[in-house]
C-alpha atoms as a PDB file:
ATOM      1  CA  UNK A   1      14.795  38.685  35.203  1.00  0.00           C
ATOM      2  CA  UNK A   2      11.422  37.205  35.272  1.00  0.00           C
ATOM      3  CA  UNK A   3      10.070  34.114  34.444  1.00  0.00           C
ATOM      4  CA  UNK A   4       6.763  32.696  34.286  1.00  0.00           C
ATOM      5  CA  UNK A   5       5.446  29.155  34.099  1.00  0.00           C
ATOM      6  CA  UNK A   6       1.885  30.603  33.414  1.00  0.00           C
ATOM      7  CA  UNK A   7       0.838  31.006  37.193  1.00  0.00           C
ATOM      8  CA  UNK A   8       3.212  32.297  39.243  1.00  0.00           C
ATOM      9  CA  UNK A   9       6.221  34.815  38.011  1.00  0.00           C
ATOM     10  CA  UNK A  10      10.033  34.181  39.144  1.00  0.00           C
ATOM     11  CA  UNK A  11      12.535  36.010  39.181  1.00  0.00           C
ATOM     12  CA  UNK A  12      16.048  34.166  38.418  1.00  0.00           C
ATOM     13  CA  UNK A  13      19.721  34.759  38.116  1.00  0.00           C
ATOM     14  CA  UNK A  14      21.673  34.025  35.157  1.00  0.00           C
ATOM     15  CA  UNK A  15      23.067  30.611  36.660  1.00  0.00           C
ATOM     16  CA  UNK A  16      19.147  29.590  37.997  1.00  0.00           C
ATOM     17  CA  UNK A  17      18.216  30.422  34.106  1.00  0.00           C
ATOM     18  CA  UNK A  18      21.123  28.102  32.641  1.00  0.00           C
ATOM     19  CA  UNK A  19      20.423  24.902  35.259  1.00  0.00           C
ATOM     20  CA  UNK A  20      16.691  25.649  34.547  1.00  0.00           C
ATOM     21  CA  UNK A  21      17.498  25.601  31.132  1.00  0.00           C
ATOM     22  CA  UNK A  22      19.578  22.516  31.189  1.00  0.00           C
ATOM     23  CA  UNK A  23      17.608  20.360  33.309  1.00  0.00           C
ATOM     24  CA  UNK A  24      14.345  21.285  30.644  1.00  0.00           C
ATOM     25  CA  UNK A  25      16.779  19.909  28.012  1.00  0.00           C
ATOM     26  CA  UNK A  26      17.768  17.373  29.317  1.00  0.00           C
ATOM     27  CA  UNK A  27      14.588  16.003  29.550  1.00  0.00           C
ATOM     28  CA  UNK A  28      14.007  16.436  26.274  1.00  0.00           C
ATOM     29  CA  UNK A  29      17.537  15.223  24.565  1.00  0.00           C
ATOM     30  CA  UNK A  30      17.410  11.995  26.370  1.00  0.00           C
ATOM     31  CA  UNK A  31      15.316   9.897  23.750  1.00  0.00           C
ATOM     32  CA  UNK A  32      15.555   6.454  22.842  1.00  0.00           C
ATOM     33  CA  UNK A  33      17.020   6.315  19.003  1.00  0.00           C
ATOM     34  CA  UNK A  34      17.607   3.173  17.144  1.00  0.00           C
ATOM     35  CA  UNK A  35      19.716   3.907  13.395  1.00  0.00           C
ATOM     36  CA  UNK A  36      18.340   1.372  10.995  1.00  0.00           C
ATOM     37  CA  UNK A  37      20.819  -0.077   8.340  1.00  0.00           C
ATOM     38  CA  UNK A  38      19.477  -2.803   6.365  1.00  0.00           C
ATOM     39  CA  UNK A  39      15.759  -3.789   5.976  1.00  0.00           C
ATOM     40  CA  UNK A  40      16.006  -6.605   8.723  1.00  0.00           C
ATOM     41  CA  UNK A  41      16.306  -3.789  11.130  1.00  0.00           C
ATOM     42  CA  UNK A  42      12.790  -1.628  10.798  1.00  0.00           C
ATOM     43  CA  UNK A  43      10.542  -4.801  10.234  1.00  0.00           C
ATOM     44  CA  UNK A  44      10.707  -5.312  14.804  1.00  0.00           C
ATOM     45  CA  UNK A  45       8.920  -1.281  14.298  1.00  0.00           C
ATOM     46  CA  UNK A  46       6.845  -2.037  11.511  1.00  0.00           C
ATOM     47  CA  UNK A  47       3.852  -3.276  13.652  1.00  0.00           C
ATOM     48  CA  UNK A  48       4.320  -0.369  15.485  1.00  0.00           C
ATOM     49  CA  UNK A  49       4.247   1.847  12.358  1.00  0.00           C
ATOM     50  CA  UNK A  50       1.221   0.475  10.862  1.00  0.00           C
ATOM     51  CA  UNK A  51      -0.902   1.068  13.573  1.00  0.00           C
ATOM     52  CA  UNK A  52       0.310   4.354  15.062  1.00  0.00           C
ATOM     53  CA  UNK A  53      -2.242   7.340  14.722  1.00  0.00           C
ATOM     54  CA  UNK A  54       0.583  10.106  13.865  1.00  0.00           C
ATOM     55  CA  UNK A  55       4.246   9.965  12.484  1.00  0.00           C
ATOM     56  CA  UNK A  56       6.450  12.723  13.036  1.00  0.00           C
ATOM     57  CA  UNK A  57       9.092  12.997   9.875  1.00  0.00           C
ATOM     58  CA  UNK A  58      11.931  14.448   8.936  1.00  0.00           C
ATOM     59  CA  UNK A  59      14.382  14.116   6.102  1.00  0.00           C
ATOM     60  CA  UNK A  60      18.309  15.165   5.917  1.00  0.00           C
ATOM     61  CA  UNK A  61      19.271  15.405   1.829  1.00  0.00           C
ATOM     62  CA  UNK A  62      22.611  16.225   0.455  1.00  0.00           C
ATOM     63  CA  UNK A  63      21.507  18.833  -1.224  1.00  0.00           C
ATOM     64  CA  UNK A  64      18.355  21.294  -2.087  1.00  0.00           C
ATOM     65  CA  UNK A  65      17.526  20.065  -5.233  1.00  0.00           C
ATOM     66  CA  UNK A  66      15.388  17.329  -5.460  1.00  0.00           C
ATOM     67  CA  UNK A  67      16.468  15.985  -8.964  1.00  0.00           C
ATOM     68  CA  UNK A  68      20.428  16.057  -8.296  1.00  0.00           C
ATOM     69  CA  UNK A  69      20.317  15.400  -4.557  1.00  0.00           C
ATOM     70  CA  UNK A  70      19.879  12.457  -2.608  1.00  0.00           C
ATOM     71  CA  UNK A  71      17.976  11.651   0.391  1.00  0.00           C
ATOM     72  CA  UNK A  72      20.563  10.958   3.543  1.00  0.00           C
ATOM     73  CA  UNK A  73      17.961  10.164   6.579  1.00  0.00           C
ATOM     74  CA  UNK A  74      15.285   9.271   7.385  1.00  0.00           C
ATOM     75  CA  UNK A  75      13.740   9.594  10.840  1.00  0.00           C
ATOM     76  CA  UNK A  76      10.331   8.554  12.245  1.00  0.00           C
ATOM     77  CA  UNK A  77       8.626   9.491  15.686  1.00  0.00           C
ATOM     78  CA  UNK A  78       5.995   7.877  17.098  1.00  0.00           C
ATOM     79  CA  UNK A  79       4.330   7.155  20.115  1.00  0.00           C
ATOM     80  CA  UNK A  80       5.655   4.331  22.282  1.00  0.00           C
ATOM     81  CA  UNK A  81       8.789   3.843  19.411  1.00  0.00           C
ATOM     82  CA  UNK A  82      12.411   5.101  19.654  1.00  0.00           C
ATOM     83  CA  UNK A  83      12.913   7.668  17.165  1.00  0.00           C
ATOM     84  CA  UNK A  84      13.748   5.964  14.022  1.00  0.00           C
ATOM     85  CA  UNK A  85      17.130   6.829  12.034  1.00  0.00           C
ATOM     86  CA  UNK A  86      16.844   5.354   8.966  1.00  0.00           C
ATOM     87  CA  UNK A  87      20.280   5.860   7.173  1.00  0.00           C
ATOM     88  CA  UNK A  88      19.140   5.860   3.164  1.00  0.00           C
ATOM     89  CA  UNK A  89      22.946   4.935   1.692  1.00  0.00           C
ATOM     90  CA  UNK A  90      22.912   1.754   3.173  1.00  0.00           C
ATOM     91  CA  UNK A  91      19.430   0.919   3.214  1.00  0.00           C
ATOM     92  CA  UNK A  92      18.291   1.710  -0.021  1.00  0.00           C
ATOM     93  CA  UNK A  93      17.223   0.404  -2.560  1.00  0.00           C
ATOM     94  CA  UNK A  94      16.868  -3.117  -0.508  1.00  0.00           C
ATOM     95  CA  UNK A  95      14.963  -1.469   2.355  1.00  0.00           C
ATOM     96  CA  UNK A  96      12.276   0.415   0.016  1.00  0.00           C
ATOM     97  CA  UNK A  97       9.204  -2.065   0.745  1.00  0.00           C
ATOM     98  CA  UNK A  98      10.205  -1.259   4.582  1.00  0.00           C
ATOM     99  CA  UNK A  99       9.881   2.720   3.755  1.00  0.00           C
ATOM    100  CA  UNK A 100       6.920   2.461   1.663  1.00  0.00           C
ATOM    101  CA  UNK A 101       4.921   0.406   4.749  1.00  0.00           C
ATOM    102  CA  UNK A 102       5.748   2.964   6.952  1.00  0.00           C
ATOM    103  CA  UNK A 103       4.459   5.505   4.859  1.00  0.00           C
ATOM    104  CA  UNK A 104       1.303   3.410   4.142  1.00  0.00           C
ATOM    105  CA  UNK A 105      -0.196   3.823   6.695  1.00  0.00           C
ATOM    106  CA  UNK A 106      -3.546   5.482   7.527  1.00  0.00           C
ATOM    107  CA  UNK A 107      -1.479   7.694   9.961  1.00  0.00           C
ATOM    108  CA  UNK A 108      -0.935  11.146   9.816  1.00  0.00           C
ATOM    109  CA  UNK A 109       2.274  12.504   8.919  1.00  0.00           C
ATOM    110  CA  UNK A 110       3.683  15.431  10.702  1.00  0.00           C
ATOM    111  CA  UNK A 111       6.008  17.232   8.596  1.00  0.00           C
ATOM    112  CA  UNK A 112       8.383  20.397   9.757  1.00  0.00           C
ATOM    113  CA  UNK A 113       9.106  21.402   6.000  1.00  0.00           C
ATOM    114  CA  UNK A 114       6.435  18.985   3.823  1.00  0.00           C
ATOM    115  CA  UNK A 115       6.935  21.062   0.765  1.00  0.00           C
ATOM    116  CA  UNK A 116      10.697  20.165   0.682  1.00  0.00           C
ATOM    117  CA  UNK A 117      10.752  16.519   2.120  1.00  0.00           C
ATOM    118  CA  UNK A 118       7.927  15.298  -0.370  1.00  0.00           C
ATOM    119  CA  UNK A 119       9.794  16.026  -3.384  1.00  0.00           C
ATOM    120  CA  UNK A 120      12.418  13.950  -1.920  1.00  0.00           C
ATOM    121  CA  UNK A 121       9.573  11.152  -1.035  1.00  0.00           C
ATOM    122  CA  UNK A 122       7.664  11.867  -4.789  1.00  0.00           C
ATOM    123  CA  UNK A 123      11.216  11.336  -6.475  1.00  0.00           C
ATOM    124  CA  UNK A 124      11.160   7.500  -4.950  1.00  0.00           C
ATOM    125  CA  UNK A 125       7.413   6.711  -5.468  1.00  0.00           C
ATOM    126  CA  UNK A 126       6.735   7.161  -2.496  1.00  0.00           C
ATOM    127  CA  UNK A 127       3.590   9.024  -2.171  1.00  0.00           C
ATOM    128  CA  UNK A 128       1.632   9.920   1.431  1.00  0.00           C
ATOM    129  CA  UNK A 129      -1.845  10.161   2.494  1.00  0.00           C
ATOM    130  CA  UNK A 130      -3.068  11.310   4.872  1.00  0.00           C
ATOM    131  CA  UNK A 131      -0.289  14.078   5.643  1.00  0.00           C
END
């Protein structure tokens, strides 16, 4: 079967595909992550967080509904950071000022569904610009 990295085709086995695979992944899954608990653990990142130039985020809920469900995570990318895990039953509502820095910033926010994750954000005050 072929495959191309843009110059040059190959042609590769099912096993060649799967280490290929694997080793791509590998790369990728191995990431630094740090899961923040109380508000004592984010302020070491917060520096970090103010003056990064893009955020990646992403929020898990327990449900679809923004006015019966509750956010569950939290996480934040950004360059030169471990991907922040921020675990909302046990930080909020003490770790709040923490979120609402982060999402002061003048950075941009990269969301992967922004629709859905705002409400979430909108139903704590929390309000972004840029995004």
């Amino acid at each position: 079967m072929p495959f191309s990295d843009g110059n040059t085709a190959f042609f590769m086995n099912e096993k060649a595909r799967q280490l290929t695979a694997f080793m791509i992944l590998s790369r990728i899954v191995y990431m630094e992550v740090k899961v923040i608990r109380c508000a004592a653990d984010i302020e070491p990142f917060l520096p970090a967080l103010l003056s990064a130039r893009v955020i990646a985020v992403d929020l898990e809920t327990t449900g679809l509904d923004a006015n019966s469900a509750r956010i569950r995570l939290v996480q934040l990318a950004a360059e030169g950071l471990p991907i922040l895990v921020i675990d909302c039953f046990t930080f909020l509502p003490e770790g709040e000022a923490g979120l609402r820095a982060a999402f002061s910033t003048k950075a941009i926010k990269v969301f992967q569904n922004a629709k859905f994750d705002l409400q979430f954000l909108y139903g704590l005050g929390i309000f972004l610009d840029p995004i």
